[in-house]
Each structure stands twice: as structure tokens, then as C-alpha cells.
N, C-alpha and C. Protein backbone atom coordinates (compact mmCIF):
# COMPACT_ATOMS: atom_id res chain seq x y z
N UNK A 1 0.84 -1.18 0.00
CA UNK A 1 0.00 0.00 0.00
C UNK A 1 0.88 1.24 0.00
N UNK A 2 -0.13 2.47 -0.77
CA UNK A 2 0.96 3.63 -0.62
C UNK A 2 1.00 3.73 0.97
N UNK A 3 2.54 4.44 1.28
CA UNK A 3 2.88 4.77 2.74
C UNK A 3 1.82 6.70 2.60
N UNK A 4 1.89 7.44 1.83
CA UNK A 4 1.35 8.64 2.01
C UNK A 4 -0.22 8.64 2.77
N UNK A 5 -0.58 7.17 1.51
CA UNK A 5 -2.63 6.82 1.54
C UNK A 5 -2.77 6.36 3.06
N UNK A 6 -1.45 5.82 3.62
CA UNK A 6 -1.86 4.65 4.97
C UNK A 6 -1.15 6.16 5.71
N UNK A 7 -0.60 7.03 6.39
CA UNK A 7 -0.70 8.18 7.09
C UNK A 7 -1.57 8.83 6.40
N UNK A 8 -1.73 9.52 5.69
CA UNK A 8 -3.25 10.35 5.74
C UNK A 8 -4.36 9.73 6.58
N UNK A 9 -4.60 8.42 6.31
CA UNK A 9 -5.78 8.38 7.19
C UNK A 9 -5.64 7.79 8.07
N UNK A 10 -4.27 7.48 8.60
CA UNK A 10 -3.83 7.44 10.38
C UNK A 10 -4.50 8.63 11.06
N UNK A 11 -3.83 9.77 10.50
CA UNK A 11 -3.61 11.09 10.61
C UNK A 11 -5.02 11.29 10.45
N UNK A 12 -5.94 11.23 9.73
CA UNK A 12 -7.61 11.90 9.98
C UNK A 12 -8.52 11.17 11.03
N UNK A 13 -8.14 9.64 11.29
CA UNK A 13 -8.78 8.93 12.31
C UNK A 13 -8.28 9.70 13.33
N UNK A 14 -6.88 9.63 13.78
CA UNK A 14 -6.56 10.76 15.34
C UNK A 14 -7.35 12.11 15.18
N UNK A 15 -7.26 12.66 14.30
CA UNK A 15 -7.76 14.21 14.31
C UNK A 15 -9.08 14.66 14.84
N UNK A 16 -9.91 13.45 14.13
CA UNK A 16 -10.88 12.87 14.17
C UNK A 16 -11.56 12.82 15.66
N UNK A 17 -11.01 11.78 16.20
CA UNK A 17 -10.65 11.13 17.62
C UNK A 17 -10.63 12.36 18.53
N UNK A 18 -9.36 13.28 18.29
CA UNK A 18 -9.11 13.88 19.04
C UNK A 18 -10.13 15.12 19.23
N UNK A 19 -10.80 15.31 17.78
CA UNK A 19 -12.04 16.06 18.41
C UNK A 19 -13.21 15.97 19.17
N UNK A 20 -13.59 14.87 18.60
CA UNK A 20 -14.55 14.30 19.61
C UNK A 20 -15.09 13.89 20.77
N UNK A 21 -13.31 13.55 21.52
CA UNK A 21 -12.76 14.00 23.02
C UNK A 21 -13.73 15.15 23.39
N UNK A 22 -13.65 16.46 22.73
CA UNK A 22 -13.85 17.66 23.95
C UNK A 22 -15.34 17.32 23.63
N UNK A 23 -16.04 17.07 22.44
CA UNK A 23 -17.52 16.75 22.68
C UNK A 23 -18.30 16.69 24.11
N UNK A 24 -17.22 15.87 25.08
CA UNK A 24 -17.98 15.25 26.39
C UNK A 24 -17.75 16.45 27.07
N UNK A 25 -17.01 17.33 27.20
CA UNK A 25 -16.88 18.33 27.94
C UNK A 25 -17.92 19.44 27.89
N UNK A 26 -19.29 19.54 28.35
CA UNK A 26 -19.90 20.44 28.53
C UNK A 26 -19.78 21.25 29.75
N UNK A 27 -19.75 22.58 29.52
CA UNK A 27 -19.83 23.86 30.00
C UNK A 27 -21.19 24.24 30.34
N UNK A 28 -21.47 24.51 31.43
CA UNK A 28 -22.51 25.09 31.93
C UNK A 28 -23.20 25.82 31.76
N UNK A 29 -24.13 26.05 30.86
CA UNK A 29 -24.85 27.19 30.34
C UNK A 29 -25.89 28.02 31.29
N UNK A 30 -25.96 27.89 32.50
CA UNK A 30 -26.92 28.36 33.52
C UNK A 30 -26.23 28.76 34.94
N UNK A 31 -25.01 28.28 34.85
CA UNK A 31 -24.23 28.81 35.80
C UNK A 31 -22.55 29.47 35.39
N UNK A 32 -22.17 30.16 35.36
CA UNK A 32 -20.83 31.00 34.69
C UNK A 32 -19.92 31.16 36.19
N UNK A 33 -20.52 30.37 37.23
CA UNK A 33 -19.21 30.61 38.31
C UNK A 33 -18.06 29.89 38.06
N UNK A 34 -17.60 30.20 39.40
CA UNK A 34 -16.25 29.49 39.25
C UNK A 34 -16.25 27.51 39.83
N UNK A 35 -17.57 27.60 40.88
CA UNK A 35 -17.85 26.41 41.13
C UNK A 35 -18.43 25.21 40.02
N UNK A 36 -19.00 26.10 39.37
CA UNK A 36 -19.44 25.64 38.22
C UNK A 36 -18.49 25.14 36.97
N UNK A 37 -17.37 25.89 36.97
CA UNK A 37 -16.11 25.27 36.05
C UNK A 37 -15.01 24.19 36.76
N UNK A 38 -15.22 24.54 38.59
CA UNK A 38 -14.91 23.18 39.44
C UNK A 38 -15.14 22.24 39.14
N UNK A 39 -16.78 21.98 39.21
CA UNK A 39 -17.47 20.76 38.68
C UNK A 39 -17.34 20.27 37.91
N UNK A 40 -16.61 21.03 36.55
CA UNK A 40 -16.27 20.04 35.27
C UNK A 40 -14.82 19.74 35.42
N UNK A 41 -14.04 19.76 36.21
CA UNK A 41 -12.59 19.58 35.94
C UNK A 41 -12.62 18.24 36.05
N UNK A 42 -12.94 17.36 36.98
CA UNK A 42 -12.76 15.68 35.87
C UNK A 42 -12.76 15.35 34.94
N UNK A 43 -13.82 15.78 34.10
CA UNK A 43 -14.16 16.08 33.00
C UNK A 43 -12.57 16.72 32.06
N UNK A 44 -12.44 17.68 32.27
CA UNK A 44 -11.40 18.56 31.67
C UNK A 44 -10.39 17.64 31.91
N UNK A 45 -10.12 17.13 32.72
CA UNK A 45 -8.82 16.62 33.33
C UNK A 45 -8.39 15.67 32.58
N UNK A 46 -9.55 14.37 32.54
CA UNK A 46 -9.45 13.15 31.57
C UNK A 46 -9.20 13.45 30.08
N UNK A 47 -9.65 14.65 29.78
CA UNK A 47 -9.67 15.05 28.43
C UNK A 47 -8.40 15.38 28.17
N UNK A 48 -7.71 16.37 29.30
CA UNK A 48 -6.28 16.79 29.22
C UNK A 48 -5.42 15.47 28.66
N UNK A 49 -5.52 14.59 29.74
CA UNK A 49 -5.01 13.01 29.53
C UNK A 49 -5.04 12.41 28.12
N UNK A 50 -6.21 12.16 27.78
CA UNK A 50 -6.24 11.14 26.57
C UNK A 50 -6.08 12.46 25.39
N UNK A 51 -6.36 13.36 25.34
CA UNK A 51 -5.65 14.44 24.46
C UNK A 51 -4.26 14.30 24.14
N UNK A 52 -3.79 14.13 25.25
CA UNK A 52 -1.94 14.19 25.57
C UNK A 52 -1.74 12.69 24.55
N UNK A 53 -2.10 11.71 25.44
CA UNK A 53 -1.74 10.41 25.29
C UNK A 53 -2.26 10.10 23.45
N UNK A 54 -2.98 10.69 22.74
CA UNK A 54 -3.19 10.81 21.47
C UNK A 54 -2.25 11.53 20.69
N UNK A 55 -1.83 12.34 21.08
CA UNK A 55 -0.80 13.69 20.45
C UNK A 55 0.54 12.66 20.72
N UNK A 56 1.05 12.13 21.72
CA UNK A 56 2.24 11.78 21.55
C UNK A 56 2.51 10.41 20.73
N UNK A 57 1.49 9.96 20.57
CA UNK A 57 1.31 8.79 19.97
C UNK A 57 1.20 8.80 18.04
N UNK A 58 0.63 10.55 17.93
CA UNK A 58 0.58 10.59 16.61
C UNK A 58 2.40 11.16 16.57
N UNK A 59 2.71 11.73 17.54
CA UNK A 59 4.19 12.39 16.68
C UNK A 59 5.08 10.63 16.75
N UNK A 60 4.83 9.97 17.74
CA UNK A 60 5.94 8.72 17.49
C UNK A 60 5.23 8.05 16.45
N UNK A 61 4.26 7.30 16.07
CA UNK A 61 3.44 7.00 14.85
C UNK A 61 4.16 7.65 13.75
N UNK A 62 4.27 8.86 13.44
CA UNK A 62 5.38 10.29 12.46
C UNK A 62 6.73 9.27 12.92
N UNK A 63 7.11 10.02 13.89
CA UNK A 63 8.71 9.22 13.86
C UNK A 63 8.83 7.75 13.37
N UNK A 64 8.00 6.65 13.66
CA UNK A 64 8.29 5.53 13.17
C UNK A 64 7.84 5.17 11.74
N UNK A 65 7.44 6.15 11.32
CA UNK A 65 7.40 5.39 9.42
C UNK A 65 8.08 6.57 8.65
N UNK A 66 9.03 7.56 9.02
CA UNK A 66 9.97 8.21 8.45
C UNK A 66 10.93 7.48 8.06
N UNK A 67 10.65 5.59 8.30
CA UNK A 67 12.49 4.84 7.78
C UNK A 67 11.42 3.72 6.86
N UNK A 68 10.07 4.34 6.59
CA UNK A 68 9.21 3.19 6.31
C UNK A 68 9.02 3.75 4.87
N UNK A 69 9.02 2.78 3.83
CA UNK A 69 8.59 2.98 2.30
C UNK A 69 7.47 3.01 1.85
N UNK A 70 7.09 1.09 1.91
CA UNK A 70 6.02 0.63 1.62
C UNK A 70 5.12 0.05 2.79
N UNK A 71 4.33 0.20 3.14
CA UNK A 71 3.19 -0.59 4.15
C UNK A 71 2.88 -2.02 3.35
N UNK A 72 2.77 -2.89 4.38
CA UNK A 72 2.75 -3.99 3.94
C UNK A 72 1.25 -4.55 4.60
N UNK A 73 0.88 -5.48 4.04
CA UNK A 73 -0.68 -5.87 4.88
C UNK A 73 -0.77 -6.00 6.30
N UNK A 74 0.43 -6.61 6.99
CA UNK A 74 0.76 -6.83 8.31
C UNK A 74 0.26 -5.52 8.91
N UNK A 75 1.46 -4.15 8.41
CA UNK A 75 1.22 -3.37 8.84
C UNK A 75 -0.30 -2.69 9.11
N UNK A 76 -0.47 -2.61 8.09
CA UNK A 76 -1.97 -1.93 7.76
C UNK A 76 -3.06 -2.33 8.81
N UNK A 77 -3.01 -3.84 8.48
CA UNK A 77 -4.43 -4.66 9.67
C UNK A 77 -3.94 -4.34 11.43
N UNK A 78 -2.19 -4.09 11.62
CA UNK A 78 -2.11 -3.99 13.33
C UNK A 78 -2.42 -2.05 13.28
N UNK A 79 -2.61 -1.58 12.38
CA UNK A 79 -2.61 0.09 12.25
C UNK A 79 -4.33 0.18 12.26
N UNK A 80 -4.99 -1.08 12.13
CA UNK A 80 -6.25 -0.82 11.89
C UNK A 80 -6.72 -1.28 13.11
N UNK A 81 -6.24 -2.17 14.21
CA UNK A 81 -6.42 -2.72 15.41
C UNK A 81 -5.67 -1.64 16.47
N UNK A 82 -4.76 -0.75 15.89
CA UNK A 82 -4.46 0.58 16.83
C UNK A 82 -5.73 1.37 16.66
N UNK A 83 -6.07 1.41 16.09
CA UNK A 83 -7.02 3.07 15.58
C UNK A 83 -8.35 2.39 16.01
N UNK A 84 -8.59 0.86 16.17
CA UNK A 84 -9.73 0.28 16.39
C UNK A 84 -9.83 1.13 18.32
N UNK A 85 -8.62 0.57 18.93
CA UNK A 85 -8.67 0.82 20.27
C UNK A 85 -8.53 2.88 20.86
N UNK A 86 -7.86 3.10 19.92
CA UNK A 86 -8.16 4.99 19.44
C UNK A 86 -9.59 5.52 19.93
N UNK A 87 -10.41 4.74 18.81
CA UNK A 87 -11.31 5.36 18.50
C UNK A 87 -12.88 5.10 20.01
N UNK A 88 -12.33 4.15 20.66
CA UNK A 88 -12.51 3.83 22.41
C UNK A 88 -12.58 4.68 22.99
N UNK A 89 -11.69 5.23 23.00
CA UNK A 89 -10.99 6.34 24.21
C UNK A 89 -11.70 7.60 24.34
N UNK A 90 -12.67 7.75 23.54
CA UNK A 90 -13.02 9.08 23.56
C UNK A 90 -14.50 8.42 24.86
N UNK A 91 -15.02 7.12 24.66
CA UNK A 91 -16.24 6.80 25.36
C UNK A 91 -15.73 6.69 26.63
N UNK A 92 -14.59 5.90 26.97
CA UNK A 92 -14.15 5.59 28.51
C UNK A 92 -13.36 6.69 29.09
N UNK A 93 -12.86 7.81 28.55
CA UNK A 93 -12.56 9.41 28.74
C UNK A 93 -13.50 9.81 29.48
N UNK A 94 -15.00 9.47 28.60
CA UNK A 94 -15.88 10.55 29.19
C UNK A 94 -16.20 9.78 30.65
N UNK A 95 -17.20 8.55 30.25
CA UNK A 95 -17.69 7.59 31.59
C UNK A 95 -16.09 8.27 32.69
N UNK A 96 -14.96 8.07 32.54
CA UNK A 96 -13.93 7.88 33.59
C UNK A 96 -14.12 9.68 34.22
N UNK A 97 -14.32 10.73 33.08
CA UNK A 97 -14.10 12.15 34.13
C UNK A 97 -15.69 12.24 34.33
N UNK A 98 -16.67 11.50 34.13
CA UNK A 98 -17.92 11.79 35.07
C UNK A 98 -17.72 11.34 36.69
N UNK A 99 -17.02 10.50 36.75
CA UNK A 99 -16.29 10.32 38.11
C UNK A 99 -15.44 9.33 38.53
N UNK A 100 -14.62 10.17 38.93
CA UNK A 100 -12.84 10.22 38.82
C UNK A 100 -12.16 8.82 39.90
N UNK A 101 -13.99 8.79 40.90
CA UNK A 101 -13.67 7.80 41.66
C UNK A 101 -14.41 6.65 42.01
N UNK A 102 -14.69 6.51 40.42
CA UNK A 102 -15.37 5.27 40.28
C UNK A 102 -14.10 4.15 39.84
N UNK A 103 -13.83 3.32 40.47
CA UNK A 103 -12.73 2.19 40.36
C UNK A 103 -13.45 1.66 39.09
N UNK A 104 -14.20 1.10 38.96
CA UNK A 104 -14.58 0.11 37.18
C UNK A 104 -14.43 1.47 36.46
N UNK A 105 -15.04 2.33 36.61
CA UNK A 105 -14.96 3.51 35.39
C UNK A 105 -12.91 3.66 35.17
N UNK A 106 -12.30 3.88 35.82
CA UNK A 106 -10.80 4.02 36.32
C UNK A 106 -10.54 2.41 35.41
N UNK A 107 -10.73 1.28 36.28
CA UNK A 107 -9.93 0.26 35.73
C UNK A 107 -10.56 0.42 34.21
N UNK A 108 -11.68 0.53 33.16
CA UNK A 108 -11.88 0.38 31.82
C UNK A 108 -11.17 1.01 30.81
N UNK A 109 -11.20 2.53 31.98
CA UNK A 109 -10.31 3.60 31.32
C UNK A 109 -8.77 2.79 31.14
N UNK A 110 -8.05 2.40 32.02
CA UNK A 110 -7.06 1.81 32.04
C UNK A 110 -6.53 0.62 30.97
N UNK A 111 -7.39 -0.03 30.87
CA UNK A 111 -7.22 -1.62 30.31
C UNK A 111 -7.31 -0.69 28.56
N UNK A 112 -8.65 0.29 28.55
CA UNK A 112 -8.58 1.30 26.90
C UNK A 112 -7.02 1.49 26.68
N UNK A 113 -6.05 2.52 27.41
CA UNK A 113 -5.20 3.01 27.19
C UNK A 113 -3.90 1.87 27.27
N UNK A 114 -4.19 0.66 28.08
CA UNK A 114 -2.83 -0.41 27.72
C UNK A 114 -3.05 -1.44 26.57
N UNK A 115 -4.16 -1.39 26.15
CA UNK A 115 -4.60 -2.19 25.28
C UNK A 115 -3.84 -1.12 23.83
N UNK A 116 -4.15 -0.03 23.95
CA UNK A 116 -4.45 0.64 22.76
C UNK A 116 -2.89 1.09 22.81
N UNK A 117 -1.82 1.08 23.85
CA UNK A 117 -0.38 0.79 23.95
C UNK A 117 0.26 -0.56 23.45
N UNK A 118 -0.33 -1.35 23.91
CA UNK A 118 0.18 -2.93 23.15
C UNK A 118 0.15 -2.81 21.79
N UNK A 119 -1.03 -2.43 21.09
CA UNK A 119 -1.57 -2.71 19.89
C UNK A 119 -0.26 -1.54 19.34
N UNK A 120 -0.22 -0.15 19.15
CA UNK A 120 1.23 0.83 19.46
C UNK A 120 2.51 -0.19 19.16
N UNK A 121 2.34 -1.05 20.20
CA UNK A 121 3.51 -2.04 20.29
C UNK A 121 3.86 -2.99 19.03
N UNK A 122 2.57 -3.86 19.01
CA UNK A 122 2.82 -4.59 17.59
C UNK A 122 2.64 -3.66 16.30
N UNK A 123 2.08 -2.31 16.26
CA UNK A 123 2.62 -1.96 15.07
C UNK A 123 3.92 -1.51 14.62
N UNK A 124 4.56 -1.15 16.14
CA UNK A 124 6.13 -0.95 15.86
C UNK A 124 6.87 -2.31 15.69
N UNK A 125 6.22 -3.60 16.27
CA UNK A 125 6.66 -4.25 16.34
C UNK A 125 6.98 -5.10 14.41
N UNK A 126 6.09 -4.96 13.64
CA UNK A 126 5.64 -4.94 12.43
C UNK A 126 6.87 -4.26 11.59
N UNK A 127 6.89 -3.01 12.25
CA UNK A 127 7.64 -2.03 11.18
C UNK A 127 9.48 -2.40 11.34
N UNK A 128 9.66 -2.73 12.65
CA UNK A 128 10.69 -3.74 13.17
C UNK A 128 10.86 -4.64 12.11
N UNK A 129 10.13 -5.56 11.87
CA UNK A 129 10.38 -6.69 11.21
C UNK A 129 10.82 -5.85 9.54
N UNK A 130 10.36 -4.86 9.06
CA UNK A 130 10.78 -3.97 8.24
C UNK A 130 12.32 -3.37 8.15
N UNK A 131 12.79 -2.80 8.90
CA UNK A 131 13.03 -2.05 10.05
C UNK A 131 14.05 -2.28 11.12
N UNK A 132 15.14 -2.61 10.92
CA UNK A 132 15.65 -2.91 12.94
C UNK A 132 16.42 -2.25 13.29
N UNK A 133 16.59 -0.70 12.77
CA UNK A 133 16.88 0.21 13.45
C UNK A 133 16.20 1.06 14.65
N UNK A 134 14.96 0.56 14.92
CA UNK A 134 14.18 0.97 16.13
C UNK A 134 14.22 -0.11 17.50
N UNK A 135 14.96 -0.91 17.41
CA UNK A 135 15.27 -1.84 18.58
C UNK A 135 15.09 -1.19 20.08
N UNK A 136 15.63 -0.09 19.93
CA UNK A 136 15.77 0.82 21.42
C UNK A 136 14.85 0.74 22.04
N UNK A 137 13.44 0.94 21.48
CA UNK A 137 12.19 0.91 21.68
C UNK A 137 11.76 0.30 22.57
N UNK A 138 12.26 -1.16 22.68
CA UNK A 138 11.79 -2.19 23.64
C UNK A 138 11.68 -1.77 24.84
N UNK A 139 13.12 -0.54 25.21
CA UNK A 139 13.02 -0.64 27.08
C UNK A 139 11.93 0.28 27.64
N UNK A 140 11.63 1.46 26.29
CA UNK A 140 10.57 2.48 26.61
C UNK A 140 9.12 1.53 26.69
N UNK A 141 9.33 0.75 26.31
CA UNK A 141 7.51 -0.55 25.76
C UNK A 141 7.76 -1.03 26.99
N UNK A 142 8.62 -1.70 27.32
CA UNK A 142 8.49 -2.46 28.59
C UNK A 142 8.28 -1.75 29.80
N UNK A 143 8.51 -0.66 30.27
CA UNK A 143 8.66 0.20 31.50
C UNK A 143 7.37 0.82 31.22
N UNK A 144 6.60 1.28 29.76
CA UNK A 144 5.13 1.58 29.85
C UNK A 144 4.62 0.58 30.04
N UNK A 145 4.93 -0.92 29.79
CA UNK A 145 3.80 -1.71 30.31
C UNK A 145 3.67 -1.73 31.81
N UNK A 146 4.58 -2.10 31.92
CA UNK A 146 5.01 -2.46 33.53
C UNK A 146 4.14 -1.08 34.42
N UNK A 147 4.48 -0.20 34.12
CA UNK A 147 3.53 1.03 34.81
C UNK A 147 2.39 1.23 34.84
N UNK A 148 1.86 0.54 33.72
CA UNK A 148 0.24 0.33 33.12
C UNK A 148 -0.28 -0.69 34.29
N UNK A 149 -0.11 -1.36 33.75
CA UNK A 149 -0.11 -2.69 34.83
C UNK A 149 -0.23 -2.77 36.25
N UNK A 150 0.62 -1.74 36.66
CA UNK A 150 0.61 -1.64 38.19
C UNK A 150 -0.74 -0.48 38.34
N UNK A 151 -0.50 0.33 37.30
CA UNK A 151 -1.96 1.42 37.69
C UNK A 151 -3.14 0.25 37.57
N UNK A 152 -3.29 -0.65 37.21
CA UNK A 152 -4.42 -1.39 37.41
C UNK A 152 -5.08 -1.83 38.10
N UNK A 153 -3.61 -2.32 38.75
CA UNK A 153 -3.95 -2.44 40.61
C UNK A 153 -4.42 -1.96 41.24
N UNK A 154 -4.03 -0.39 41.21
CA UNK A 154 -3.66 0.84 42.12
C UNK A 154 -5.12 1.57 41.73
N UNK A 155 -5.81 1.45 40.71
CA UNK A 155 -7.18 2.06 40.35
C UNK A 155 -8.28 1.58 41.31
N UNK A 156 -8.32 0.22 41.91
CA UNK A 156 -9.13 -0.46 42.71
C UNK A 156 -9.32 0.49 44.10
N UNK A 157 -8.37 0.75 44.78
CA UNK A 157 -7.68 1.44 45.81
C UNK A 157 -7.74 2.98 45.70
N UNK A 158 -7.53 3.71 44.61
CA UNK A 158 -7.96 4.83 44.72
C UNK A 158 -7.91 5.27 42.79
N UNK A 159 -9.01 5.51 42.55
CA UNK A 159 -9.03 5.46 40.95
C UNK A 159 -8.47 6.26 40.15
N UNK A 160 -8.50 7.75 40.89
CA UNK A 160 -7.57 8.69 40.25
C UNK A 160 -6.08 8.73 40.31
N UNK A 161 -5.69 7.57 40.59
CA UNK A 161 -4.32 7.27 40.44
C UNK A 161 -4.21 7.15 38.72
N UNK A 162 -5.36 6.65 38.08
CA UNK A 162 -4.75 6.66 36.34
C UNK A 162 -4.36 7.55 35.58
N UNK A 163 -4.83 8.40 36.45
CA UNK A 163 -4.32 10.12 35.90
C UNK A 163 -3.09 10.20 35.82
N UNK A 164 -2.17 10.28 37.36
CA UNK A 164 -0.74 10.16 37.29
C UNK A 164 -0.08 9.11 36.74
N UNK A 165 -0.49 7.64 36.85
CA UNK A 165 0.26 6.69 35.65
C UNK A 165 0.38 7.10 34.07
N UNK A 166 -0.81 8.01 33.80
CA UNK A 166 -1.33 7.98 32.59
C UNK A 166 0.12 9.07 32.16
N UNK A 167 0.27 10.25 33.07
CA UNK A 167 1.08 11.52 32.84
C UNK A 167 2.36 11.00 33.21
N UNK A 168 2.70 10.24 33.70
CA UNK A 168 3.98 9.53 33.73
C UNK A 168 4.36 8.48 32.48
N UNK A 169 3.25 8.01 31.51
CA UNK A 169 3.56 6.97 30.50
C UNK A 169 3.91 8.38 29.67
N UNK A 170 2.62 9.38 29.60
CA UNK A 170 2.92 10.04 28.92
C UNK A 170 4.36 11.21 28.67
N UNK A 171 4.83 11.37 29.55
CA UNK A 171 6.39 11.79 29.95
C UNK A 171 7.52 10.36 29.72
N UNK A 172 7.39 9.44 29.92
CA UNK A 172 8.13 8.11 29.07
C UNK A 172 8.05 8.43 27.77
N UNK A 173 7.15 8.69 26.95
CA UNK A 173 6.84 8.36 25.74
C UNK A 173 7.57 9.90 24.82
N UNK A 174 7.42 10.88 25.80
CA UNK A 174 7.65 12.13 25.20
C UNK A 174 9.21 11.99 25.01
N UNK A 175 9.73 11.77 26.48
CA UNK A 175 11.54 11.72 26.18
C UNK A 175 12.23 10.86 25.67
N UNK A 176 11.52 9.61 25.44
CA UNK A 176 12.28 9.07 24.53
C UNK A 176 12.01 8.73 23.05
N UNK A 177 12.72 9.15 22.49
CA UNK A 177 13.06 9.51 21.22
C UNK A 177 12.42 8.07 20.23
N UNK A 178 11.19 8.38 19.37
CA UNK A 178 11.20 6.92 18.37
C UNK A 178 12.38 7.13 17.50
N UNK A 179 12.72 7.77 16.66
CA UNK A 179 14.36 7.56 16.28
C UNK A 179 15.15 8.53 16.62
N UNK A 180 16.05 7.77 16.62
CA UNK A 180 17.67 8.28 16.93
C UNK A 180 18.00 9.31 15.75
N UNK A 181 18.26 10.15 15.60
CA UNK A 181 18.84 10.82 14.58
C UNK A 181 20.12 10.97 15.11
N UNK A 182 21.18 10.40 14.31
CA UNK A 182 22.71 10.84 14.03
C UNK A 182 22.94 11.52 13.39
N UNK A 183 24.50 12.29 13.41
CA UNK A 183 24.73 12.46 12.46
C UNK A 183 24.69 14.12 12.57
């Protein structure tokens, strides 16, 4: 497949995605206080989150097919099982900032965002097999799972803990680099 045809519509499913996020965020049309913009910050908050966790995912998504030519079917069907679990996130966003301390709302939200990291995983893992100049990758994949994982736990116990796992994968993901540029 063309590589341009398979990012373009990576690139319009996130855009996509990422608008539809603030959809859930309603603003109060009958009250303009400040308690009133209190009340939505779960709301805002989760949105902040899976906003973030979408954006860094489209610039490494960018970084990892800058060494890529052709898309191959492999690729395409694990790019279509990423964007499958994408396009999730905007429903368990909302259910999770209607309240922040609901543990099942917390753990669904959770299992959305490691699921939709794995899947991340085998498409790098794909482009690898293309590819094995992205090897590095592994220790940043493994230390987001491993963190995922433990927020799963830790959601039972107090739910808004997925927030800070979530802003900590998302700070993993930011500093380390999908390629190396030398040179």
C-alpha cells in the first residue's frame, strides 16, 4: 500500500478522535461561576489526559514510518487494530471524568489506554520486522507496560491514580526519542 494513503488516514482517524474528546466536555450554560467550572474539571482533566496520550502517539506514529517505504498488509491490519482501540478512548474518557472515583470507570479507562499501547507495540513491532533500526524501543515498551499494569492495581484502591500513571507513560513516551537521529 501507498505509505502517504496509509498516514493520511492514520492522521484523519486521530484528528478525528481527538475532536470528539472535547464533545464530552460540557460547559454550563446556567451557571458562569467558578464552582461551576470546578465541577467540570474531571471532565477537563481526563480530556487533558487522553488528548496528551493521542498527540504523543501521533508524533511517534510520524517518527516511526519516516524509515518506512512501503506498508505492507501486516502493517496496515495492526494500524487498523491501533485506531480500532483509538477510537474507544473518547467513550471511557468521558464515563472515567464523570467520576474520577469510580474504580470500574478508572480500571476500563485503564485496560482502553494499555490495550491501545500494546496494539502501538505490535505496530512498531511490524515495522521492526521492516526495520531494525528501532530496537531501542523495547526498554521504553516495557517500563510503559510495567507502569500500566501496576496502575491497574492501584485504580481499585484509589481510581484517580490513572491520571498520574497515565502523565507519567505520557512523559516516558515524550523523552524518549522513536528515532535516533545521528549524524
Amino acid at each position: 500500500m501507498n505509505k502517504e494513503r496509509f498516514e493520511a488516514f492514520t492522521d484523519a482517524v486521530i484528528a478525528i478522535i481527538m475532536t470528539i474528546l472535547v464533545l464530552d466536555i460540557h460547559l454550563p450554560t446556567d451557571d458562569h461561576s467558578m464552582r461551576a467550572i470546578i465541577a467540570i474539571a474531571p471532565s477537563f482533566l481526563a480530556y487533558i489526559v487522553s488528548f496528551t496520550i493521542l498527540a504523543v502517539m501521533w508524533v511517534n506514529h510520524h517518527n516511526l514510518f519516516l524509515h518506512v517505504k512501503t506498508v505492507n498488509h501486516k502493517i496496515l491490519y495492526t494500524n487498523i487494530f491501533l485506531l480500532f482501540w483509538a477510537t474507544l478512548l473518547p467513550a471511557t474518557t468521558a464515563w472515567f471524568g464523570s467520576d474520577i472515583y469510580s474504580s470500574t470507570a478508572a480500571w476500563l479507562y485503564a485496560v482502553n489506554v494499555i490495550v491501545y499501547n500494546i496494539s502501538f507495540s505490535m505496530v512498531r513491532n511490524e515495522v521492526l520486522k521492516i526495520n531494525d533500526r528501532l530496537k531501542h524501543l523495547y526498554i521504553t515498551e516495557i517500563a510503559s507496560l510495567i507502569l500500566n499494569i501496576i496502575a491497574l492495581f492501584i485504580v481499585f484502591f484509589w481510581p484517580p491514580f490513572i491520571m498520574i500513571s497515565l502523565l507519567m507513560d505520557i512523559l516516558l513516551w515524550s523523552i524518549q526519542p522513536v528515532v535516533r537521529h545521528k549524524g
